[in-house]
C-alpha atoms as a PDB file:
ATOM      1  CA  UNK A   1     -65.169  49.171 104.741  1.00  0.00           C
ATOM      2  CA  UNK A   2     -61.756  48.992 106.046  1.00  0.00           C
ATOM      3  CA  UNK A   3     -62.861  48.075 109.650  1.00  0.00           C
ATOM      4  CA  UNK A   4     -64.547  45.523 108.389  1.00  0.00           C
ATOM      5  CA  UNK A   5     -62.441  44.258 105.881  1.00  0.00           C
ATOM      6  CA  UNK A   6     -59.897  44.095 109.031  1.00  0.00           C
ATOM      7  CA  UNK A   7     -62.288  42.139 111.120  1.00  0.00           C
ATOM      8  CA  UNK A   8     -62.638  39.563 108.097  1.00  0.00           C
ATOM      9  CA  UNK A   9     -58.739  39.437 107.688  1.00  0.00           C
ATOM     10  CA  UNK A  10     -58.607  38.803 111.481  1.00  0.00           C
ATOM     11  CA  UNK A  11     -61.000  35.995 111.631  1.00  0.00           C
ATOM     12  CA  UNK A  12     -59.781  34.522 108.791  1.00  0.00           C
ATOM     13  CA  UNK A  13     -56.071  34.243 110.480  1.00  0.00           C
ATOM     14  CA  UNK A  14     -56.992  33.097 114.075  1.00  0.00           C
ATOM     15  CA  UNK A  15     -58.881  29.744 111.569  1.00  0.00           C
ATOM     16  CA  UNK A  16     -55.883  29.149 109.748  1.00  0.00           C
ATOM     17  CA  UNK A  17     -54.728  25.832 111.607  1.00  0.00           C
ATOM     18  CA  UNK A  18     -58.487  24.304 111.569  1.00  0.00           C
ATOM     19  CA  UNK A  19     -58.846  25.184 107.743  1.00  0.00           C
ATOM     20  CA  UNK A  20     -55.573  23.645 107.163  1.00  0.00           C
ATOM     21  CA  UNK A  21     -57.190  20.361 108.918  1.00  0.00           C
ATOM     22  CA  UNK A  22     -59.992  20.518 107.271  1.00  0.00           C
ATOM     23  CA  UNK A  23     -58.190  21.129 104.119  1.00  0.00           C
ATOM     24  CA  UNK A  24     -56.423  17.793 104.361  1.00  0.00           C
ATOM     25  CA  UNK A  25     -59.055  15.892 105.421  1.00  0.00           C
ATOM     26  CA  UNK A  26     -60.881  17.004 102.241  1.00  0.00           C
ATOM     27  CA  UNK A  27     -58.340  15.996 100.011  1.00  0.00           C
ATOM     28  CA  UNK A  28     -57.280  13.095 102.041  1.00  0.00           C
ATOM     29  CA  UNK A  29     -60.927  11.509 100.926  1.00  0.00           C
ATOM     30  CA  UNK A  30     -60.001  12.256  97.289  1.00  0.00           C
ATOM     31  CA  UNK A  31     -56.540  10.537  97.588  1.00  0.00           C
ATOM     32  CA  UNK A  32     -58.485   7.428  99.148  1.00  0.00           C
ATOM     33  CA  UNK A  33     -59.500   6.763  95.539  1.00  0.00           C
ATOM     34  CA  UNK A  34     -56.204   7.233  93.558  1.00  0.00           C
ATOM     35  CA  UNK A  35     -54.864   4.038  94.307  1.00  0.00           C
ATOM     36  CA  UNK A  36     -54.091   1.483  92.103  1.00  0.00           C
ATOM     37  CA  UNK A  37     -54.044   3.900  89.017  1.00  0.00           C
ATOM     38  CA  UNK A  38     -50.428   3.735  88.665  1.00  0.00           C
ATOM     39  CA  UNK A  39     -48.512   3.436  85.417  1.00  0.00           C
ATOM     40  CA  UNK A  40     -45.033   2.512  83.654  1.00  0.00           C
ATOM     41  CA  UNK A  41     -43.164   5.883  82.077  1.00  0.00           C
ATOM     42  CA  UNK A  42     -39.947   8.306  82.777  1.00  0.00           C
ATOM     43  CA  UNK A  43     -39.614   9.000  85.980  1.00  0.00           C
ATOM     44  CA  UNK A  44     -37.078   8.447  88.926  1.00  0.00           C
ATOM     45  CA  UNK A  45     -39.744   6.032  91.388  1.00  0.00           C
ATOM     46  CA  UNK A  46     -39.410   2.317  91.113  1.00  0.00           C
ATOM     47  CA  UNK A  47     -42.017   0.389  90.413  1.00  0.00           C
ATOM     48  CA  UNK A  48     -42.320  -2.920  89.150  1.00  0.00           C
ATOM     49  CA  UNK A  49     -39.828  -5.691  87.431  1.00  0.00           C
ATOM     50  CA  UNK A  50     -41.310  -7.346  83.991  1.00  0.00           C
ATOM     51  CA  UNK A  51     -39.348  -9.934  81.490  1.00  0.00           C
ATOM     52  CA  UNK A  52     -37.874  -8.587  78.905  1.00  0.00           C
ATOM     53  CA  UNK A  53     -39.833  -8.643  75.589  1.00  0.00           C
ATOM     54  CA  UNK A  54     -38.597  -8.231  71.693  1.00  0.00           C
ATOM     55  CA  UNK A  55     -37.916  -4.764  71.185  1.00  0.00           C
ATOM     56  CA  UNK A  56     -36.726  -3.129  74.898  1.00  0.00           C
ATOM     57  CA  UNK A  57     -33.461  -1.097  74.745  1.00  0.00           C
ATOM     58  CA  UNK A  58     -30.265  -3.349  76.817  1.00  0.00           C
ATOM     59  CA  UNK A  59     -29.890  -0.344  78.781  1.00  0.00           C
ATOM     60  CA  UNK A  60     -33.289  -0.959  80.599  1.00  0.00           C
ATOM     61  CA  UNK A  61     -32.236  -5.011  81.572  1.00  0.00           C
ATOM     62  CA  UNK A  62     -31.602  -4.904  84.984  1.00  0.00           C
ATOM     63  CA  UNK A  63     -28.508  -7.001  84.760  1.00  0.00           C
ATOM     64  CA  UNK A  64     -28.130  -7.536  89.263  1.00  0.00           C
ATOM     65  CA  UNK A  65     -31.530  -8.481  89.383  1.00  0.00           C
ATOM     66  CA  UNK A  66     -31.504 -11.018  85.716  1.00  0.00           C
ATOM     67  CA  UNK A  67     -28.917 -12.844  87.176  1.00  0.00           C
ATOM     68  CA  UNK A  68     -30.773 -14.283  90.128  1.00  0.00           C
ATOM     69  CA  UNK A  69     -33.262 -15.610  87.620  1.00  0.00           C
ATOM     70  CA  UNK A  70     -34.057 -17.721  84.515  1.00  0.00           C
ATOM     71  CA  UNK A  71     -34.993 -14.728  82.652  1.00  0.00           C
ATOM     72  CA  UNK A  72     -34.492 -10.915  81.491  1.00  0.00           C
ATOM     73  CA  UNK A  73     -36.099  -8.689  83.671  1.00  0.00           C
ATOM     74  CA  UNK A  74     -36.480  -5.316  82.539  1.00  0.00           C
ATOM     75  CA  UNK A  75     -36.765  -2.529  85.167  1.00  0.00           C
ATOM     76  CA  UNK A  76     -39.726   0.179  85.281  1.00  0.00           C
ATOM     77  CA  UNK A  77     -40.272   3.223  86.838  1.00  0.00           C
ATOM     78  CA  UNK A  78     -43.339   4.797  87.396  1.00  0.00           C
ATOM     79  CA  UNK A  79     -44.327   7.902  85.036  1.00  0.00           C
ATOM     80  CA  UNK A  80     -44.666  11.649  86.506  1.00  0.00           C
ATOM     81  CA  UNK A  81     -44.241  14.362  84.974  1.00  0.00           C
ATOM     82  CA  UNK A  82     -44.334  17.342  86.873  1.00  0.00           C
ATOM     83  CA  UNK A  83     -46.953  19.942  86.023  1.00  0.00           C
ATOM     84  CA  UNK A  84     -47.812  23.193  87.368  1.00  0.00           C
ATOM     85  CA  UNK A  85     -50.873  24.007  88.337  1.00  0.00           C
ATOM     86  CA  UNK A  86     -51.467  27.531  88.774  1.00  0.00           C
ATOM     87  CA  UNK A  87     -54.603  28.737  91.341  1.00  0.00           C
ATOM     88  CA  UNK A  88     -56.518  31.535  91.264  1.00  0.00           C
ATOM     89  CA  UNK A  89     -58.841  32.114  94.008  1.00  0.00           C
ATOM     90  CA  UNK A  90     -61.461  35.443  93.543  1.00  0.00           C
ATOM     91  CA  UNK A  91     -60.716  37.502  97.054  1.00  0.00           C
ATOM     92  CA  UNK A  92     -63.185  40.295  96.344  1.00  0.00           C
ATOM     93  CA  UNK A  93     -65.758  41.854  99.000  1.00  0.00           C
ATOM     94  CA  UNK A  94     -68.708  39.864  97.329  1.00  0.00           C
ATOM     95  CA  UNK A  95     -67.116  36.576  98.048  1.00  0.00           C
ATOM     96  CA  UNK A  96     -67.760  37.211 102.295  1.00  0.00           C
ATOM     97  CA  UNK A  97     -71.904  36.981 100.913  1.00  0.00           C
ATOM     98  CA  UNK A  98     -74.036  33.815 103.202  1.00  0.00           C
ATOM     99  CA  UNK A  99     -77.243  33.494 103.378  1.00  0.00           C
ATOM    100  CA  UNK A 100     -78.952  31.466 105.738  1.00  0.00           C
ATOM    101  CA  UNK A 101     -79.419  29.001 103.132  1.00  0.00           C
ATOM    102  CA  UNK A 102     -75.825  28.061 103.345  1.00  0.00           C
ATOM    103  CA  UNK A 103     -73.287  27.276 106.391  1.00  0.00           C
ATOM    104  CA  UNK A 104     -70.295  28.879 104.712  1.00  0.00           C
ATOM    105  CA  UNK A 105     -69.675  31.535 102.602  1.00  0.00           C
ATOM    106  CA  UNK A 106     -68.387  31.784  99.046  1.00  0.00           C
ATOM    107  CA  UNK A 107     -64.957  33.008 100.601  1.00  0.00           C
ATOM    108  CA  UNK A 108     -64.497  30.305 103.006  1.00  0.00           C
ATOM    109  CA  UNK A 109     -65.198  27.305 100.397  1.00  0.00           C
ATOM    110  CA  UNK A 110     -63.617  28.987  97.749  1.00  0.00           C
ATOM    111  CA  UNK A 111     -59.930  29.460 100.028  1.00  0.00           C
ATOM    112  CA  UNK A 112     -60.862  25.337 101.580  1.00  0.00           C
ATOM    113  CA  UNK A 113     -61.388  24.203  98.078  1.00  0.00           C
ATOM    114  CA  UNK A 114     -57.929  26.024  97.048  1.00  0.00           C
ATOM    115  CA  UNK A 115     -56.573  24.365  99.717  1.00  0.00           C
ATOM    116  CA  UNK A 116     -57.617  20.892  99.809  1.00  0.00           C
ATOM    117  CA  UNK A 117     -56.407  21.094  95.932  1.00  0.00           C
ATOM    118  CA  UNK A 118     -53.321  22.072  96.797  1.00  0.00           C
ATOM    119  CA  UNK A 119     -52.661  19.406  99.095  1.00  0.00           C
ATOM    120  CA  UNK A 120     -53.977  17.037  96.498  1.00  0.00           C
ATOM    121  CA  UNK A 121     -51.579  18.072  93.807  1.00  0.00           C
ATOM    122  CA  UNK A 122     -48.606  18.274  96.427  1.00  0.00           C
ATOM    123  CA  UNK A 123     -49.084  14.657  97.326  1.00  0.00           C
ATOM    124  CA  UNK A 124     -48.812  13.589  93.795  1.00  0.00           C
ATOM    125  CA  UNK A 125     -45.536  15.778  93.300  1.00  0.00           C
ATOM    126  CA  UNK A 126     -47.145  18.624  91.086  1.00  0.00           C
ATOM    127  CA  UNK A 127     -45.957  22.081  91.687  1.00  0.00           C
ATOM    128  CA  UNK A 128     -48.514  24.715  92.487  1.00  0.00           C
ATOM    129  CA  UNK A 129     -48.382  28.213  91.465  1.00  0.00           C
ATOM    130  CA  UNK A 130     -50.214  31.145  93.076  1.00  0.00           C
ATOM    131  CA  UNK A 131     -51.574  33.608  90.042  1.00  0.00           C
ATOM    132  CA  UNK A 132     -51.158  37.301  91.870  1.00  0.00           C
ATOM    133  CA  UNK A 133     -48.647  36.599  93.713  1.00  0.00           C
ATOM    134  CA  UNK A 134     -44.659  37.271  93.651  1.00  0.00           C
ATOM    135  CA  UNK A 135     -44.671  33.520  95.231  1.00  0.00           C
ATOM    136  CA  UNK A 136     -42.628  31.383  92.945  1.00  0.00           C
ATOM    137  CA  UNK A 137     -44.264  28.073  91.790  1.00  0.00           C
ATOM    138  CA  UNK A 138     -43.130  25.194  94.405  1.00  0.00           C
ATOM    139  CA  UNK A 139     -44.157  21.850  95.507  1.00  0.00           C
ATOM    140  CA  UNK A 140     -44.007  20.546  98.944  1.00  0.00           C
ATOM    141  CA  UNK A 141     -46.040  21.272 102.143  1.00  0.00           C
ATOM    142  CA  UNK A 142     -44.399  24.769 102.024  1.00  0.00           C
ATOM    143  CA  UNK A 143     -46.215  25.707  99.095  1.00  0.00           C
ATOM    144  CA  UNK A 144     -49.620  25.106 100.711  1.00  0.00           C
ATOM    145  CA  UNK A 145     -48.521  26.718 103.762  1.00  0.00           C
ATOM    146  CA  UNK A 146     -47.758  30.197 101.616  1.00  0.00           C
ATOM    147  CA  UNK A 147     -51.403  29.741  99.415  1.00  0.00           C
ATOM    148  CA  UNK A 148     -52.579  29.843 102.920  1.00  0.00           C
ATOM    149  CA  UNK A 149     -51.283  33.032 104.006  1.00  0.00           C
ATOM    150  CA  UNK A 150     -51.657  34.664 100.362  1.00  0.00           C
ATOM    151  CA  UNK A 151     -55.317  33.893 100.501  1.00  0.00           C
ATOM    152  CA  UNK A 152     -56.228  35.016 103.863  1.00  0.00           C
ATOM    153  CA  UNK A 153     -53.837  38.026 103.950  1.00  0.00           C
ATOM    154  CA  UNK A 154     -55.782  42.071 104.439  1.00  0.00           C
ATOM    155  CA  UNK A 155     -55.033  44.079 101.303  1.00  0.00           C
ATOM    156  CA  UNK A 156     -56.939  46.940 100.386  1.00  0.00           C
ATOM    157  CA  UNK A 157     -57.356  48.129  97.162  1.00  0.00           C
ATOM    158  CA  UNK A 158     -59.322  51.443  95.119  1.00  0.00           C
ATOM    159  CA  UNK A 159     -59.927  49.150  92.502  1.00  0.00           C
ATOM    160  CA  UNK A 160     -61.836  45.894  93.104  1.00  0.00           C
ATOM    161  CA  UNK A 161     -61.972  44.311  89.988  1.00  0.00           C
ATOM    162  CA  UNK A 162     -58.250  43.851  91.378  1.00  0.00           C
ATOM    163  CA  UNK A 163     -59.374  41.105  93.662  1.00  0.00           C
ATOM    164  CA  UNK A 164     -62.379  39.881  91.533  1.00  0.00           C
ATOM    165  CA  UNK A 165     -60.654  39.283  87.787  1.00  0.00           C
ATOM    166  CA  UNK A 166     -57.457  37.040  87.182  1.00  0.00           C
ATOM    167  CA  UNK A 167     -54.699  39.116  87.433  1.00  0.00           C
ATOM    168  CA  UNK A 168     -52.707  38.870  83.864  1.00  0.00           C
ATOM    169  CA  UNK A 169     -50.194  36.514  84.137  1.00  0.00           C
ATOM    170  CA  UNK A 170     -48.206  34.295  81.966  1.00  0.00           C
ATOM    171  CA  UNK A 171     -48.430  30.863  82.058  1.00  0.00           C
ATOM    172  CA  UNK A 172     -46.068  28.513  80.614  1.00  0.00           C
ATOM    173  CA  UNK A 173     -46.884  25.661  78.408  1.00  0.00           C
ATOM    174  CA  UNK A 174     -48.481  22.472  79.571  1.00  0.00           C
ATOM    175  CA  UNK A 175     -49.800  24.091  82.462  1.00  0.00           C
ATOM    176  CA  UNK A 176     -53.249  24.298  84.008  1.00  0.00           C
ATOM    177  CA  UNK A 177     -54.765  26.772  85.530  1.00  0.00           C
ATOM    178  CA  UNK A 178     -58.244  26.952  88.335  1.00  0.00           C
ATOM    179  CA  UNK A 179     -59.991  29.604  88.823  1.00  0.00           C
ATOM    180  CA  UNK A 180     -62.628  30.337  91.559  1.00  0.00           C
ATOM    181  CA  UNK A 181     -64.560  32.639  91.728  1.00  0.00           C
ATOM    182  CA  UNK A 182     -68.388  33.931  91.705  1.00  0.00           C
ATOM    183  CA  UNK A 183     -67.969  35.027  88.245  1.00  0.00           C
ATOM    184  CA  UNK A 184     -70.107  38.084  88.996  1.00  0.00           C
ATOM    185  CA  UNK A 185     -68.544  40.669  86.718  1.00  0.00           C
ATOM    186  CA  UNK A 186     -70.079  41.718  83.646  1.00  0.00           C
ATOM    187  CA  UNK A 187     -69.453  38.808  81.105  1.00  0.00           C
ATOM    188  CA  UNK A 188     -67.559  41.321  79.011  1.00  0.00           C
ATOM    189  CA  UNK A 189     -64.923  42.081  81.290  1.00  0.00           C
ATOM    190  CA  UNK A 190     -64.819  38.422  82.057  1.00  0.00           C
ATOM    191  CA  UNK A 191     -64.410  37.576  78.924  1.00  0.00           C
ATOM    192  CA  UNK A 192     -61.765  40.000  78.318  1.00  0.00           C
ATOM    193  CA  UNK A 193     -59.563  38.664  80.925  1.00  0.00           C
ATOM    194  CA  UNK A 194     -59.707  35.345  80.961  1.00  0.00           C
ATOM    195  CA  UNK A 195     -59.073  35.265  76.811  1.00  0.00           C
ATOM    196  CA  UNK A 196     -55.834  36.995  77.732  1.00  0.00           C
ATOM    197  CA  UNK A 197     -54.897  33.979  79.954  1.00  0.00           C
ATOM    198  CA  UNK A 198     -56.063  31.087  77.370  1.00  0.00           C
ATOM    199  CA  UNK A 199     -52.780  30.480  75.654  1.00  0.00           C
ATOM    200  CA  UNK A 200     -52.062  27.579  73.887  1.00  0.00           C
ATOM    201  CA  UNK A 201     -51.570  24.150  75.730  1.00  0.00           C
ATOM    202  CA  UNK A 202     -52.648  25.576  79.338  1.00  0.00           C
ATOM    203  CA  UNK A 203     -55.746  24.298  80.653  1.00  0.00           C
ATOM    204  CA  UNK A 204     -58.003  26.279  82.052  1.00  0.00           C
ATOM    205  CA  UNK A 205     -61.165  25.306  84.740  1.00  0.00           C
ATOM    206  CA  UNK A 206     -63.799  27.228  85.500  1.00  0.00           C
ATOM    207  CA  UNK A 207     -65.280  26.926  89.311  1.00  0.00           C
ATOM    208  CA  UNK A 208     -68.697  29.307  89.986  1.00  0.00           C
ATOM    209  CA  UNK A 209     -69.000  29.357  93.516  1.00  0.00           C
ATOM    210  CA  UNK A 210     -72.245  30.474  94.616  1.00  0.00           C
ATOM    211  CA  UNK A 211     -74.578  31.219  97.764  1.00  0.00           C
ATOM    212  CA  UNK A 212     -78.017  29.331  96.597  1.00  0.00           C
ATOM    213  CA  UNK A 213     -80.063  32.375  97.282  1.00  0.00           C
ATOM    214  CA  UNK A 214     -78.176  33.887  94.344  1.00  0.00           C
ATOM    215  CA  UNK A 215     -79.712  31.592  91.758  1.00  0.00           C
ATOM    216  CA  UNK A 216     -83.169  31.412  93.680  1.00  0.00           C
ATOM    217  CA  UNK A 217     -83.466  35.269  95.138  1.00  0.00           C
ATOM    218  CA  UNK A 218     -85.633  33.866  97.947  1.00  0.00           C
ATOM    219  CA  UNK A 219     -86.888  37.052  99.167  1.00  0.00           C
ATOM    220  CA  UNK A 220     -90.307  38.143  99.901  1.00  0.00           C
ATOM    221  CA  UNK A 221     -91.912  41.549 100.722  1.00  0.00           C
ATOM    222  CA  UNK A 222     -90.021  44.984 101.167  1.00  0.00           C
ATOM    223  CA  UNK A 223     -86.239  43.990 100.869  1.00  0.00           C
ATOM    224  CA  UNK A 224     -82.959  46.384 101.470  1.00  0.00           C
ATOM    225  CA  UNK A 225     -80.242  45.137  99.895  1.00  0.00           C
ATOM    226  CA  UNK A 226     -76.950  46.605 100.343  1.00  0.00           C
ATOM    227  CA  UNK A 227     -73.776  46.043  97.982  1.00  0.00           C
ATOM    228  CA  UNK A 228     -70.604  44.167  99.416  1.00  0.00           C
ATOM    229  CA  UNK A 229     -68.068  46.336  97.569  1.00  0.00           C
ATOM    230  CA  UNK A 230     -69.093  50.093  97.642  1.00  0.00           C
ATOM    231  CA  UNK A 231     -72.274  51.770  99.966  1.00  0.00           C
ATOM    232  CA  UNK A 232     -74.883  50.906  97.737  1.00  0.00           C
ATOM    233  CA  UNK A 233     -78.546  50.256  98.524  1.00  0.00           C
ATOM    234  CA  UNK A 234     -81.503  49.286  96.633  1.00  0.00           C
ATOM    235  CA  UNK A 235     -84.836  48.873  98.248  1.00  0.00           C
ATOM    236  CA  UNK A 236     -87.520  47.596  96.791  1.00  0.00           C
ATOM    237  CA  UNK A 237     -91.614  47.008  97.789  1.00  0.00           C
ATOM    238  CA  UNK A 238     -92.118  43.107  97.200  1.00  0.00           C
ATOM    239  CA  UNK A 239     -88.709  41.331  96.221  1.00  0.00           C
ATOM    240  CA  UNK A 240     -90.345  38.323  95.107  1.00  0.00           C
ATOM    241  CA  UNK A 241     -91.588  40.804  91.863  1.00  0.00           C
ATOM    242  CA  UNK A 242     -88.074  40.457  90.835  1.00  0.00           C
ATOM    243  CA  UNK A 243     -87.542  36.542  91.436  1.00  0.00           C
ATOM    244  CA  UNK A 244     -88.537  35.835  87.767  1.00  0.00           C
ATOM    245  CA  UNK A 245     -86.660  38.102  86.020  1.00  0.00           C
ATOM    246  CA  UNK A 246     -83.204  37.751  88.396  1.00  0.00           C
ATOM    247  CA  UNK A 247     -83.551  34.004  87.931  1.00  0.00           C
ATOM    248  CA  UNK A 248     -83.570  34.304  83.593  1.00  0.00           C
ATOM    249  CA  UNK A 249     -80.598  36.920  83.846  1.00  0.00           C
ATOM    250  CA  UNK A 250     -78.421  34.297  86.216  1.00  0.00           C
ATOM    251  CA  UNK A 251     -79.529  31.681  84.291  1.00  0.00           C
ATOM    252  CA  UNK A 252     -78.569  33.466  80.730  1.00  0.00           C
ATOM    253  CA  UNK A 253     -74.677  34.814  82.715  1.00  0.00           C
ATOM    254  CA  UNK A 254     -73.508  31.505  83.728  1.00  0.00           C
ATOM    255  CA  UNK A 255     -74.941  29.896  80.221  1.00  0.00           C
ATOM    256  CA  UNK A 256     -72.669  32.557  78.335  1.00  0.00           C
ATOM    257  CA  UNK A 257     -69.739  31.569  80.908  1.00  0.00           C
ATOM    258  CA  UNK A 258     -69.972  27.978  80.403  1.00  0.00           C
ATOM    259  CA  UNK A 259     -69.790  28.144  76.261  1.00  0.00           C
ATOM    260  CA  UNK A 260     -67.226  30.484  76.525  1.00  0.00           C
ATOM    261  CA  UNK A 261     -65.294  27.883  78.408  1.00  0.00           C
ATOM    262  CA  UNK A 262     -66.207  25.316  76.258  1.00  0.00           C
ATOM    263  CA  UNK A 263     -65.247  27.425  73.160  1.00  0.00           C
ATOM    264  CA  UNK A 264     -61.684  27.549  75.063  1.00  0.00           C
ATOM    265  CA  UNK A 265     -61.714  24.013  75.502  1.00  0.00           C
ATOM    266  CA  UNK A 266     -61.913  24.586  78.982  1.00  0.00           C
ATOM    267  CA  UNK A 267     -64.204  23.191  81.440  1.00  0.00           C
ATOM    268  CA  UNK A 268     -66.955  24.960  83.586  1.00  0.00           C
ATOM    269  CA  UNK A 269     -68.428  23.917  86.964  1.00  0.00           C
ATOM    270  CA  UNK A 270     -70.887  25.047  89.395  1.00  0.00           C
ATOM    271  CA  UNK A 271     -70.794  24.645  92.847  1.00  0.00           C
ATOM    272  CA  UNK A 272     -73.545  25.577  95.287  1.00  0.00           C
ATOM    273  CA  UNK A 273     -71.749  26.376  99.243  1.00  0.00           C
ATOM    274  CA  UNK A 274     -74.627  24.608 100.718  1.00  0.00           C
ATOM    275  CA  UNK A 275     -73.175  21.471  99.178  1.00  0.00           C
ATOM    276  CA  UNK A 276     -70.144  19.489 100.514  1.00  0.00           C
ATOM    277  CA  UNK A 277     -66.641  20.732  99.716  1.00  0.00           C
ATOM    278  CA  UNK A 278     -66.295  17.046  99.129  1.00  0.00           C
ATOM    279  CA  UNK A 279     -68.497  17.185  96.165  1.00  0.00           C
ATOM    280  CA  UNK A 280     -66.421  19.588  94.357  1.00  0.00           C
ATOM    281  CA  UNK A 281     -63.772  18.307  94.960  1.00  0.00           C
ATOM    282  CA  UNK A 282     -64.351  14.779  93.295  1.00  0.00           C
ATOM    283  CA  UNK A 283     -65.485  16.692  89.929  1.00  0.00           C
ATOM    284  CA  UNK A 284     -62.704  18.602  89.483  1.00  0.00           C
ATOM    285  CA  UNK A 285     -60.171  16.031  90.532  1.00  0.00           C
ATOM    286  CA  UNK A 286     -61.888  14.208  87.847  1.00  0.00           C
ATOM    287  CA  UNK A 287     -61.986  16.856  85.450  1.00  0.00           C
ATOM    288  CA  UNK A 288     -57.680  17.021  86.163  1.00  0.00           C
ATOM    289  CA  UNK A 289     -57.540  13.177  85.485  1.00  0.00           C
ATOM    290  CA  UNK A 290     -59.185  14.067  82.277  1.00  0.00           C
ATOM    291  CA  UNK A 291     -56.257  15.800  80.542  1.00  0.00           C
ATOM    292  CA  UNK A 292     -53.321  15.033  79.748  1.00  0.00           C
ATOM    293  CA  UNK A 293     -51.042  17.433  80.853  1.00  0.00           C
ATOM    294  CA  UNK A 294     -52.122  15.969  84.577  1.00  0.00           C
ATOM    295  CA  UNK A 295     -51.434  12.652  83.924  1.00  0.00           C
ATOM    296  CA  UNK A 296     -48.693  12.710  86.729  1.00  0.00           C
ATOM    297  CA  UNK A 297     -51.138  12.853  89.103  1.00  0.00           C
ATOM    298  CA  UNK A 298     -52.912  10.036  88.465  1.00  0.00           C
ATOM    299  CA  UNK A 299     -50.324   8.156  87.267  1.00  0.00           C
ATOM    300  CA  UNK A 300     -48.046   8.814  90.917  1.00  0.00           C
ATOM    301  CA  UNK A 301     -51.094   7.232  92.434  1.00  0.00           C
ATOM    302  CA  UNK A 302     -50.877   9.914  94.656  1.00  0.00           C
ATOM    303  CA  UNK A 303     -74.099  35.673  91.637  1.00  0.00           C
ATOM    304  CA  UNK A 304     -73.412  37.106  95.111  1.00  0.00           C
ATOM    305  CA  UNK A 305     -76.777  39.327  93.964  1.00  0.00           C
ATOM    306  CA  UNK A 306     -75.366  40.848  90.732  1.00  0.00           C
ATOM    307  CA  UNK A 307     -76.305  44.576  90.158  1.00  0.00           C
ATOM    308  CA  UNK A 308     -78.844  44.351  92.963  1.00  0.00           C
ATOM    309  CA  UNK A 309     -77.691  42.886  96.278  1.00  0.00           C
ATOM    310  CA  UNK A 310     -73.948  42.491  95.499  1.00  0.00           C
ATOM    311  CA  UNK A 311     -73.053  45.971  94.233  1.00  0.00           C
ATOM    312  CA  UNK A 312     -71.081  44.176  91.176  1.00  0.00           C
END
């Protein structure tokens, strides 16, 4: 396990510079869409004259710019507020799972898609802050640059719910937080750890990333499979026996995750790696837009196989 834990560590550094690239380009296609959805509030950025109307405080006249004119002009500045927005990215052994279904695996979207976001929220002045990490909330390209190395850094660990849970953490108000993850750990435990995190005014997202041949089990005849995070095996005669079953108990886990992020007031979403990064990337920018405490972004115009083949 360590070898290859090393290996993966390896690998993962020598790609650094092309995920980066592809990282940007990701979220450069989201930005392509955020223009022209700037508005008027506090903030330091100029942004457009307008005449004065019945009501506006004196001290907002722009006296300079009145005077060249037949009219009051009252200066605005474009609104930002600047929110943190903690990421959480699920590093355990059963995130490395790919099937041939998909070109990627859960690790590698899940680290692009933390990424591309945080290049996203950088480029409309949010700070970003790294949940597990000593790394202190930041904006700037520097910020990115340190998700980078958190996320593909080798640790190694006796306890892998380490890697696979949120670690606890407290977040301040106004705040949201992502996770992503496979959400492959008993719902209980799940539960347990993510109600710890759902304080007041933070707001939480939910992203499932999963390998489609965890949803569909699309094995047939005698099948070995082995468990990502211990030396587990389980064999069985004719794997498509257990297709029906597997596919209710997936089914029934990520129904149970999704109300329990709804009963948060959170959101949940499911994302497949044989799909575009692209495509997740548009739903949860949109699901950002959506509340309020990320308003300064828009406004700056700016399971693996659970219990069976992933040894969860």
């Amino acid at each position: 396990m360590p070898i290859r834990r090393q290996e993966q560590a390896e690998h993962l550094a020598s790609t650094l510079p092309p995920l980066l690239a592809e990282a940007d380009r990701v979220a450069h296609t989201i930005i392509q869409g955020m223009h022209g959805r700037r508005k008027t509030g506090v903030g330091e950025a100029f942004w457009q004259f307008r005449h004065y109307q019945p009501g506006d405080m004196s001290n907002r006249i722009d006296w300079r710019k009145s005077a060249r004119s037949d009219t009051l002009l009252i200066r605005e500045n474009e609104w930002e507020a600047a929110n943190t927005v903690w990421i959480w990215c699920d590093r355990s052994a059963s995130m490395d799972f790919q099937s041939s279904l998909s070109p990627t695996s859960k690790s590698d979207r899940s680290i692009l898609l933390s990424l591309a976001l945080a290049v996203l929220l950088v480029r409309g002045g949010e700070r970003i802050g790294i949940l597990g990490s000593r790394i202190a909330p930041a904006t700037g390209q520097g910020i990115v640059q340190r998700l980078a190395g958190f996320l593909t850094r080798e640790e190694e660990t006796d306890d892998p719910a380490q890697f696979s849970l949120p670690p606890n953490a407290e977040m301040p108000r106004f705040s949201s937080a992502i996770f992503l993850s496979d959400f492959l750990e008993p719902i209980e435990l799940l539960v347990e750890r993510l109600s710890a995190l759902a304080v007041p005014e933070v707001n939480g997202h939910l992203v499932q990333i999963l390998d489609p041949a965890e949803e569909t089990l699309p094995y047939y005849g005698r099948t070995e499979f082995s468990g990502l995070e211990d030396d587990s095996r389980y064999t069985v005669g004719k794997a498509e026996s257990l297709r029906s079953e597997y596919i209710g108990k997936m089914s029934d886990h990520q129904a149970r995750i999704a109300e329990f992020a709804r009963r948060l007031g959170w959101t949940y979403t499911l994302h497949h790696t044989d799909q575009t990064a692209q495509s997740a990337m548009l739903k949860l920018y949109g699901l950002l837009g959506d509340n309020a405490a990320m308003r300064g972004v828009i406004g700056s115009g700016a399971a693996h196989l659970s219990h069976v083949a992933g040894g969860n």
